[in-house]
C-alpha atoms as a PDB file:
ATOM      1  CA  UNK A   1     -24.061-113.342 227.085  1.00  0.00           C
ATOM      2  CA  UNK A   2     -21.753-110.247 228.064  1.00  0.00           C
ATOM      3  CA  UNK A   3     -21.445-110.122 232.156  1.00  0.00           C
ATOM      4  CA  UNK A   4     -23.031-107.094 233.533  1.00  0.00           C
ATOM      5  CA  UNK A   5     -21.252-104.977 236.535  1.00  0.00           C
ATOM      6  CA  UNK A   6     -22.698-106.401 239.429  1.00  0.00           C
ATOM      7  CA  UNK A   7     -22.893-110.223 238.094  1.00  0.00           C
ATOM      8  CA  UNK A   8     -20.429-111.816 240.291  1.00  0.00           C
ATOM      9  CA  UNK A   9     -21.461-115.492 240.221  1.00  0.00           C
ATOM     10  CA  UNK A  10     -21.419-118.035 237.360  1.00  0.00           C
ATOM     11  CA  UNK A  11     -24.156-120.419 236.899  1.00  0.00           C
ATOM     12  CA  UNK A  12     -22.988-123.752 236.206  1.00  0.00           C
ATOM     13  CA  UNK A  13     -24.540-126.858 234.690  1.00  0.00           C
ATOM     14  CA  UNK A  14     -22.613-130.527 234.928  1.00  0.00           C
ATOM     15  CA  UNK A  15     -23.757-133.465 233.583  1.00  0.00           C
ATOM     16  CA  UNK A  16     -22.038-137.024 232.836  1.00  0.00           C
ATOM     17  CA  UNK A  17     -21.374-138.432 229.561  1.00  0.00           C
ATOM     18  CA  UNK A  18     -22.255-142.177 228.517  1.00  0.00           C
ATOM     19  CA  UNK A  19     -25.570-142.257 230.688  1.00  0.00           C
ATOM     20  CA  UNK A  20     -28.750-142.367 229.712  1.00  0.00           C
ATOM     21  CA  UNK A  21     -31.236-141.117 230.356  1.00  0.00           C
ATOM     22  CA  UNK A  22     -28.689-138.137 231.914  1.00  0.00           C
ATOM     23  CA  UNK A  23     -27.171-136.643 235.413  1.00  0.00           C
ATOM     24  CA  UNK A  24     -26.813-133.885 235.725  1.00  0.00           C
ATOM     25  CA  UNK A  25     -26.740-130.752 238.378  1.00  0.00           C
ATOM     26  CA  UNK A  26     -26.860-126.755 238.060  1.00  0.00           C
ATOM     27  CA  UNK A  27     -25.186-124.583 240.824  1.00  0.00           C
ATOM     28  CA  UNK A  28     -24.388-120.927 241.096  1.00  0.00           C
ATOM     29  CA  UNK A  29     -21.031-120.099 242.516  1.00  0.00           C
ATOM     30  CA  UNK A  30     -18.362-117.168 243.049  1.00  0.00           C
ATOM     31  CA  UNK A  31     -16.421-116.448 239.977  1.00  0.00           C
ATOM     32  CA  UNK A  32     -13.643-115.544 242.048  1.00  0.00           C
ATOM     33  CA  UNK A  33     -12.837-119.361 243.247  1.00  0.00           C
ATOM     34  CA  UNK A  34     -10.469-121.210 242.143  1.00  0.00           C
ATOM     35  CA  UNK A  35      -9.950-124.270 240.146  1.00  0.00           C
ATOM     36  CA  UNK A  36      -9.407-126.478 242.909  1.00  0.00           C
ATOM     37  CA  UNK A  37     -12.692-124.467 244.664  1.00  0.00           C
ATOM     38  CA  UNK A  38     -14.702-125.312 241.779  1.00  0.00           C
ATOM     39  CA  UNK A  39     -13.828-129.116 241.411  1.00  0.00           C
ATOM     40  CA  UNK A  40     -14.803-129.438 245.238  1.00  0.00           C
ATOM     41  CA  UNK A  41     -18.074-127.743 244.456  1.00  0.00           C
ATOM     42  CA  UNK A  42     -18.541-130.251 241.264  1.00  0.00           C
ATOM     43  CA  UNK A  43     -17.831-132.825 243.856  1.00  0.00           C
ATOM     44  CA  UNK A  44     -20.569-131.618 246.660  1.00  0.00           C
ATOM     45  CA  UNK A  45     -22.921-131.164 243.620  1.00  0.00           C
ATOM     46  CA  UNK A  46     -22.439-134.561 242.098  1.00  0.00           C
ATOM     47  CA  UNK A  47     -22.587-136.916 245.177  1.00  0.00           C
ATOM     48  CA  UNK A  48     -18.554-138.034 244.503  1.00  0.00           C
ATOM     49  CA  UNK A  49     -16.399-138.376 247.558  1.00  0.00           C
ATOM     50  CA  UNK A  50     -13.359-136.886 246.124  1.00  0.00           C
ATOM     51  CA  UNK A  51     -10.657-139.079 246.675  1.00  0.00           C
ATOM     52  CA  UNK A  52      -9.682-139.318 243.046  1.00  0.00           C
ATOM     53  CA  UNK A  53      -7.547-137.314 240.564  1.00  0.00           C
ATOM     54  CA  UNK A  54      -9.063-134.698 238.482  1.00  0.00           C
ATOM     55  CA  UNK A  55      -8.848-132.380 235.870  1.00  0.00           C
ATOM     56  CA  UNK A  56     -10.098-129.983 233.658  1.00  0.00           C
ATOM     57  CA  UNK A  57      -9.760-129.942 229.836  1.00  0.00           C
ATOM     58  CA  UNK A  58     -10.164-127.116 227.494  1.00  0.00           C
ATOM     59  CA  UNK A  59      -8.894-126.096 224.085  1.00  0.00           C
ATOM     60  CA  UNK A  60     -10.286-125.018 220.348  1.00  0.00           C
ATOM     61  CA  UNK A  61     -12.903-127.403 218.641  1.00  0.00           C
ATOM     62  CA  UNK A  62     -12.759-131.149 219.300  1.00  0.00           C
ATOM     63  CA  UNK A  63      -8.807-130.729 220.399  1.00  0.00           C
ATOM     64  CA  UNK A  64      -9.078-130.241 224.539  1.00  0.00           C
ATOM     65  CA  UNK A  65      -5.344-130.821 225.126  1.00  0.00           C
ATOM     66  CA  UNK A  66      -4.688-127.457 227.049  1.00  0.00           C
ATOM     67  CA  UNK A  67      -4.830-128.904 231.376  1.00  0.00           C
ATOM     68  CA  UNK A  68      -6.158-127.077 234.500  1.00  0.00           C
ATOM     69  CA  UNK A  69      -5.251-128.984 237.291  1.00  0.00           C
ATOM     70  CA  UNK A  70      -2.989-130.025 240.299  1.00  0.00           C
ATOM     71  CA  UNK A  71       0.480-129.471 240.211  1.00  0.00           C
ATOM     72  CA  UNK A  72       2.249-132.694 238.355  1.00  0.00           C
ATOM     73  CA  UNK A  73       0.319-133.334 235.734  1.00  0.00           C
ATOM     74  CA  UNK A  74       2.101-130.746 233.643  1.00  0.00           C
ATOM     75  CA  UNK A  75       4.701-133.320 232.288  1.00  0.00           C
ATOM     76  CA  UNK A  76       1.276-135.430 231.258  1.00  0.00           C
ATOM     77  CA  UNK A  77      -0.295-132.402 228.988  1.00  0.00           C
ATOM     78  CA  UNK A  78       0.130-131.940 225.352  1.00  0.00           C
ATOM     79  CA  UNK A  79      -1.139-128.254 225.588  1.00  0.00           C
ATOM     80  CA  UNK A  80      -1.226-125.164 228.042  1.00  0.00           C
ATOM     81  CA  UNK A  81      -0.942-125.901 231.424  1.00  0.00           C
ATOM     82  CA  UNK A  82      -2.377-123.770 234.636  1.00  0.00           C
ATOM     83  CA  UNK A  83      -2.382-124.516 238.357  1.00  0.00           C
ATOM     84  CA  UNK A  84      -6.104-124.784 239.976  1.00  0.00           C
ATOM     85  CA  UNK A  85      -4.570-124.003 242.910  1.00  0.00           C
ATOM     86  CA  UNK A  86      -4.318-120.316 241.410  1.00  0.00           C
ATOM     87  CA  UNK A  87      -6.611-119.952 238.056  1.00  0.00           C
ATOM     88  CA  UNK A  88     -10.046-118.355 238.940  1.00  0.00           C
ATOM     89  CA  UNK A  89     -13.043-119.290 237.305  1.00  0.00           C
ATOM     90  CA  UNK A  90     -12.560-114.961 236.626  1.00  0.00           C
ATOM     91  CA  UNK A  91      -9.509-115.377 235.093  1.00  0.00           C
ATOM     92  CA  UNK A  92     -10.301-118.167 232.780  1.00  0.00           C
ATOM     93  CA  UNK A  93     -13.695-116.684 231.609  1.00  0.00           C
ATOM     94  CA  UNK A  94     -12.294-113.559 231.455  1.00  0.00           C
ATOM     95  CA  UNK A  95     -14.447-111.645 228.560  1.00  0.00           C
ATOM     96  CA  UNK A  96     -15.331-114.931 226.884  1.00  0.00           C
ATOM     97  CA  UNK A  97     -18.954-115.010 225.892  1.00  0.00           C
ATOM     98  CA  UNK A  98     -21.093-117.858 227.177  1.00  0.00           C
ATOM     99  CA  UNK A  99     -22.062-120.399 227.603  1.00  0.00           C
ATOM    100  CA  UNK A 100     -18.812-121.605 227.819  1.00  0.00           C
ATOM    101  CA  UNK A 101     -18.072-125.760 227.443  1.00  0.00           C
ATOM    102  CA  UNK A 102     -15.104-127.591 229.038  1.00  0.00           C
ATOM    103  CA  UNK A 103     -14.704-131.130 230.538  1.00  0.00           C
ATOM    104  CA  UNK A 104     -14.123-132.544 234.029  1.00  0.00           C
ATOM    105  CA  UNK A 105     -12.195-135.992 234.217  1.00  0.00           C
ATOM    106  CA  UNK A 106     -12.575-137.870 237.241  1.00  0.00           C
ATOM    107  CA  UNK A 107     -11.104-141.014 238.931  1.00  0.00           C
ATOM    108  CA  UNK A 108      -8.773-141.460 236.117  1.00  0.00           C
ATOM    109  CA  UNK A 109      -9.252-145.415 236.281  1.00  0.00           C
ATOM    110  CA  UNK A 110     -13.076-145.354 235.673  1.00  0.00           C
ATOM    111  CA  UNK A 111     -12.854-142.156 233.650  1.00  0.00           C
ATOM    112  CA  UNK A 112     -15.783-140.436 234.787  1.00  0.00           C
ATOM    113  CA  UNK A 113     -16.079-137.413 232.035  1.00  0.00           C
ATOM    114  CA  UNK A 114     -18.168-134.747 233.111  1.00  0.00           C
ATOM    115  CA  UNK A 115     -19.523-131.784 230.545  1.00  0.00           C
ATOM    116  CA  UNK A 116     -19.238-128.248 232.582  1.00  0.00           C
ATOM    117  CA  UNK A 117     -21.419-125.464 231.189  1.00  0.00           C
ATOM    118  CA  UNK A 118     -20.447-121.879 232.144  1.00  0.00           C
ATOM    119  CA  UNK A 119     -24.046-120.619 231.528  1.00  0.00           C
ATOM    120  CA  UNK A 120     -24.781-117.040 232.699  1.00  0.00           C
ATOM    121  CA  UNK A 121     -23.733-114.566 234.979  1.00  0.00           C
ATOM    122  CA  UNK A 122     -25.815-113.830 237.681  1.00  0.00           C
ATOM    123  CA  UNK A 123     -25.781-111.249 240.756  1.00  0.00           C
ATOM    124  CA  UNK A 124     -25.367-112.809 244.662  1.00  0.00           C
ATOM    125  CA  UNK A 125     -23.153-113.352 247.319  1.00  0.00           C
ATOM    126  CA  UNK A 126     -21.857-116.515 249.716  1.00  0.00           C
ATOM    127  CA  UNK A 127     -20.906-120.021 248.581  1.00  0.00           C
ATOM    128  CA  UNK A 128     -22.169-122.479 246.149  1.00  0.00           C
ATOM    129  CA  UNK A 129     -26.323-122.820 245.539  1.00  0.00           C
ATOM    130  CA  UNK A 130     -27.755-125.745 244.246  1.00  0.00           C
ATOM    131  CA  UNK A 131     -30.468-124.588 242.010  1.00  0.00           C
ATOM    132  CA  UNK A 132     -31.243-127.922 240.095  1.00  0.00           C
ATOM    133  CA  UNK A 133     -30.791-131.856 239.182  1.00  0.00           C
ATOM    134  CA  UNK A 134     -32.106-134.790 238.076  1.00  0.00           C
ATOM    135  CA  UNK A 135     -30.940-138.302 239.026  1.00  0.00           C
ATOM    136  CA  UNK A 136     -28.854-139.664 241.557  1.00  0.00           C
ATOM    137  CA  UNK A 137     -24.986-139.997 240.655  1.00  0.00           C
ATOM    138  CA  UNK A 138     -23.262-143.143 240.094  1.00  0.00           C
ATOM    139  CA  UNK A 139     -21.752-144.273 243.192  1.00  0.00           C
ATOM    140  CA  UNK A 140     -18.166-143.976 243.959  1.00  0.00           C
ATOM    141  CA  UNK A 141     -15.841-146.989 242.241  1.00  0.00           C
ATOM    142  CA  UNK A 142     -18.490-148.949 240.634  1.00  0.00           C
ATOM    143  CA  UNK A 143     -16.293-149.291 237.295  1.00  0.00           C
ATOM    144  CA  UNK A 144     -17.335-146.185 234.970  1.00  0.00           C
ATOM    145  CA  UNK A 145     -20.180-145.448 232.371  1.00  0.00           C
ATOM    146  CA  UNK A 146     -20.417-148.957 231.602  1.00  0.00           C
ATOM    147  CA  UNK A 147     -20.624-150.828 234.356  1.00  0.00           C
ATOM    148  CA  UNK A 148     -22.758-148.501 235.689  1.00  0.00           C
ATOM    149  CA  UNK A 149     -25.193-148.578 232.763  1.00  0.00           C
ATOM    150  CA  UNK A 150     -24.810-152.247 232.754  1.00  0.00           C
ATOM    151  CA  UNK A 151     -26.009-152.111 236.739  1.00  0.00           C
ATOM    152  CA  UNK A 152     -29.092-149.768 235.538  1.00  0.00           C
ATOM    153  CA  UNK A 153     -30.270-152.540 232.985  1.00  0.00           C
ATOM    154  CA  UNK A 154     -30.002-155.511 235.229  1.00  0.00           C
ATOM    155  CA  UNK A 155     -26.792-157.126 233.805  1.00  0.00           C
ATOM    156  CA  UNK A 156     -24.969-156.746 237.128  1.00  0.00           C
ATOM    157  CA  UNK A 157     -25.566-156.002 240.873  1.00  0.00           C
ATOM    158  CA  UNK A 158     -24.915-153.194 242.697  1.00  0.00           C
ATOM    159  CA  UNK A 159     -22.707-152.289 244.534  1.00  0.00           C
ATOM    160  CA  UNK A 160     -24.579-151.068 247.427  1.00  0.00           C
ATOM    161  CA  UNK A 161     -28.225-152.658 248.114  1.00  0.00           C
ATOM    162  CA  UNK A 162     -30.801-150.101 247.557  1.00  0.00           C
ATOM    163  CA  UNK A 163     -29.114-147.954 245.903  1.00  0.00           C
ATOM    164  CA  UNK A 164     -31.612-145.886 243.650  1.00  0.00           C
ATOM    165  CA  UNK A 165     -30.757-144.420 240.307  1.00  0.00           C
ATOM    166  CA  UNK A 166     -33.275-141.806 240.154  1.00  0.00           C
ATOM    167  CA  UNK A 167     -33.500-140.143 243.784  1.00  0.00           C
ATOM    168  CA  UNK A 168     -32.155-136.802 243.904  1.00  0.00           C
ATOM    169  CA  UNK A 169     -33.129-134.308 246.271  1.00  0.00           C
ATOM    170  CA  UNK A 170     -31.873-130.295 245.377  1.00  0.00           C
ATOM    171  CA  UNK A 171     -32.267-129.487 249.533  1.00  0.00           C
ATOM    172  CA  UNK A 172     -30.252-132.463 250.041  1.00  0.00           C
ATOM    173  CA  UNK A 173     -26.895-131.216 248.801  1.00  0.00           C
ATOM    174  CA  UNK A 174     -24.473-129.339 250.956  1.00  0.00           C
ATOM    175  CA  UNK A 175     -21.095-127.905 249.525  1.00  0.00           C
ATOM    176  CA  UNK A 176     -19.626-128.654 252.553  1.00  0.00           C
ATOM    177  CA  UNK A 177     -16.124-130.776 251.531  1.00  0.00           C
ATOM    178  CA  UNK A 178     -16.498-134.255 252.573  1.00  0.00           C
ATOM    179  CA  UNK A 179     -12.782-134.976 253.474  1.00  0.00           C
ATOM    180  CA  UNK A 180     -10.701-131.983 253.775  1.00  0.00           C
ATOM    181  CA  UNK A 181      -7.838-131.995 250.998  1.00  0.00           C
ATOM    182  CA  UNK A 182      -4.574-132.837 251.476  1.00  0.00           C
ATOM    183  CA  UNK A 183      -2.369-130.413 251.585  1.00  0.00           C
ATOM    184  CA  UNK A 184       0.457-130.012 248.567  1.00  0.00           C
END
């Protein structure tokens, strides 16, 4: 879909590989943030506390080796690299036509991989809007996809006593960061 004049937003959908049946959440946000602006909005969205690494994978057909992420992982990436810090979601869509696919990694040790779907443009102004979900996320360091599905069929406890796998509440979400970033 070719972006018309006054659509200044993206509408995004993410949603988790390896888990059945699927997470996933759809927000609206600025196309002028940032990299690093949309991974804390992923973050918000998804329930995650961001305290892990991340970064965002791109490239032609099954090969995603090109890297947008935080400075020092550029000596780690096969392909193109580009700084978060500066890339807008703008910039990167530029003319493309979408929907547009690329993946999320997070927490590098449980290897959270998230599917990010540049859907539509839209018109609107302000921050981030939630606009729809299903499922709660998997809670923060409970050993990726697989121990988490093992936790959802009864193989192992939770982490955290009563936690519940399928409350999720859209109202509930703010995109308010939960720990403010470092700074580089």
């Amino acid at each position: 879909m070719a972006k018309a004049k006054n659509e200044n937003r993206v509408v995004v959908k993410v949603f988790l590989y390896g888990i059945q049946p699927q997470i996933w959440r759809r927000f609206s946000i600025s196309s002028e943030v940032t990299f690093i602006q949309l991974s804390d909005a992923i973050q918000c969205a998804m329930g995650w506390d961001n305290k892990h690494p991340h970064e965002f994978r791109h490239g032609k057909g099954k090969r995603l080796v090109d890297v947008i992420g935080p400075v020092g992982l550029e000596d780690q990436t096969a392909g193109e690299f580009q700084d978060e810090a500066v890339l807008t979601v703008a910039e990167f869509l530029g003319k493309r036509r979408l929907p547009l696919r690329i993946l999320y990694r997070y927490d590098f040790a449980d290897e959270w991989i998230h599917e990010i779907v540049f859907e539509k443009w839209v018109a609107g102004e302000g921050g981030p809007e939630m606009l729809d979900g299903l499922r709660n996320c998997p809670e923060e360091d409970c050993g990726g996809t697989f121990q988490y599905m093992q936790a959802l069929h009864g193989e192992i406890e939770w982490l955290r006593p009563g936690y519940d796998p399928e409350a999720f509440d859209v109202k509930a979400v703010s995109f308010e960061p939960k720990k403010a970033r470092r700074s580089r």
